[in-house]
Structure formats: C-alpha cells, structure tokens
Protein backbone atom coordinates (compact mmCIF):
# COMPACT_ATOMS: atom_id res chain seq x y z
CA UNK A 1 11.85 3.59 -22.13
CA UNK A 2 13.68 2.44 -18.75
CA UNK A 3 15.54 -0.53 -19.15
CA UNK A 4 17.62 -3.24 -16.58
CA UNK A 5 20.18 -5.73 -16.81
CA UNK A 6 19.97 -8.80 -15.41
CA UNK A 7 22.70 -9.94 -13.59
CA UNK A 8 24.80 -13.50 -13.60
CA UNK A 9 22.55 -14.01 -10.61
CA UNK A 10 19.70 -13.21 -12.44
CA UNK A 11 19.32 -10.11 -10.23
CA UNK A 12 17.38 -6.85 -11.79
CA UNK A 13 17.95 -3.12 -10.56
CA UNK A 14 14.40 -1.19 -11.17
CA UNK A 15 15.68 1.91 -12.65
CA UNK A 16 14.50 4.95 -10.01
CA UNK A 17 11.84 6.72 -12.62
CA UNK A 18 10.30 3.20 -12.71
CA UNK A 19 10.79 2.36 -8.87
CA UNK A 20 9.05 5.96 -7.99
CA UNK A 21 6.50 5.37 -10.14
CA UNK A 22 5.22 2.19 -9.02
CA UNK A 23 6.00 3.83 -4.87
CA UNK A 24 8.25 0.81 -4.71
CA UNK A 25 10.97 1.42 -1.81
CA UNK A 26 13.34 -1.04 0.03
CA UNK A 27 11.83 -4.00 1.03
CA UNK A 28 9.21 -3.77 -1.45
CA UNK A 29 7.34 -6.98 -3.18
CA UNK A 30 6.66 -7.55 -6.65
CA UNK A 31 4.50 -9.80 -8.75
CA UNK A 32 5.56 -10.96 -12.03
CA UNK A 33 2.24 -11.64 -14.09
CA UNK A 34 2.02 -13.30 -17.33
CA UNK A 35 -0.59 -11.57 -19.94
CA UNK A 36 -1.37 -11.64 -24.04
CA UNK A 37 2.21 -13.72 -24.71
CA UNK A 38 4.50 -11.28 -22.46
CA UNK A 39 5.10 -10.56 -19.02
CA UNK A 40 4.46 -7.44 -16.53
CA UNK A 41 5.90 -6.78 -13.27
CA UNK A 42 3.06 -5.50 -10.59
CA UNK A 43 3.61 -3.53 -7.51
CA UNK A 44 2.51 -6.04 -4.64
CA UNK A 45 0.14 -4.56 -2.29
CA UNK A 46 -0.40 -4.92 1.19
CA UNK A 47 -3.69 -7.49 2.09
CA UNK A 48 -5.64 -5.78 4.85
CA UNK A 49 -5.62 -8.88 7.01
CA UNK A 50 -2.25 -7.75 7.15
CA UNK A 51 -3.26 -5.23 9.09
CA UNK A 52 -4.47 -6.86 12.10
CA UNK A 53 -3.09 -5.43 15.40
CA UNK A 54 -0.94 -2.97 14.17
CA UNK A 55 -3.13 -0.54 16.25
CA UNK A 56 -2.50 -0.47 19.97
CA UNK A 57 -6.18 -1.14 21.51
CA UNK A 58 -7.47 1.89 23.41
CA UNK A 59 -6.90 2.67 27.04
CA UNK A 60 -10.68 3.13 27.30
CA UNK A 61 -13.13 0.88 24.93
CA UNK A 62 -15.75 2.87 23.60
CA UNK A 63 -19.33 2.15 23.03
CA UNK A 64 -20.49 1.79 19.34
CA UNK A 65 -22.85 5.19 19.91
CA UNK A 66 -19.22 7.28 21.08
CA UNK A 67 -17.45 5.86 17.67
CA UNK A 68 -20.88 6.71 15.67
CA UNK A 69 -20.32 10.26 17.10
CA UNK A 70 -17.14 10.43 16.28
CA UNK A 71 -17.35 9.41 13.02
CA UNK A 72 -20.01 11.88 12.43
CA UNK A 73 -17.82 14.87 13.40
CA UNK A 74 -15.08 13.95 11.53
CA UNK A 75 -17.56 13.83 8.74
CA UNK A 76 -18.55 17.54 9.40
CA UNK A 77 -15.10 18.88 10.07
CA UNK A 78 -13.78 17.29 6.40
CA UNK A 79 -17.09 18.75 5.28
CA UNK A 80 -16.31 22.77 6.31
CA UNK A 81 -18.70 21.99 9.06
CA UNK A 82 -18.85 22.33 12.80
C-alpha cells in the first residue's frame, strides 16, 4: 500500500503509482472527502463551464444543416462507413 509523510508544513508528496493512477500531474486539484468515519482524497475534475472559449470561433459560421452533416459523416467514418 503507497504511503506519504506529511511534512512540518503539513505538506504531502502523492507517491507516483498513486499520482499515475488517479492521471494527477503538476498543477493538479484534489478533493479531500469525508465518508463512513475516514477520509478519501478525489481527483478534482474539470467543470465543463470551464470550458467556455477555449475554442477559437470559426473563420466562417456555419449553418446548423452544415454541422448536422458533419456530424453525420463523422458518424459513418467511426462507423467503417463512407
């Protein structure tokens, strides 16, 4: 079982096999979550609203029908389709 040491600072070094597990890498968050008496660290994951304008927009808008089409073909191609 992978174990830490807290430090004076009551700073904690998330030994690698745990840290690759979880896909926690520099900069990463955790939540420390209280359950049945004891206590379990969870990876913190990213809220989608989060998200918002990480995309450039497009040069060109498209219409809903051209995003509808190419939704479809991607559908096909992931498929084995044409």
């Amino acid at each position: 079982m992978p174990t830490a040491t807290m430090t004076s600072k009551g700073q904690l070094t998330v030994p690698a096999e745990v840290r690759n597990q979880m896909g926690l890498v520099t900069g990463s968050r955790v939540d420390f979550v209280e359950s049945g008496g004891g206590w379990h660290i969870e990876a913190r994951r990213l809220h989608a609203s989060r998200l918002f304008g990480v995309l450039p927009k497009p040069a060109i808008p498209m219409t809903l029908e051209q995003m509808e089409a190419g939704i479809a073909q991607g559908a096909a191609t992931s498929m084995g389709g044409q």
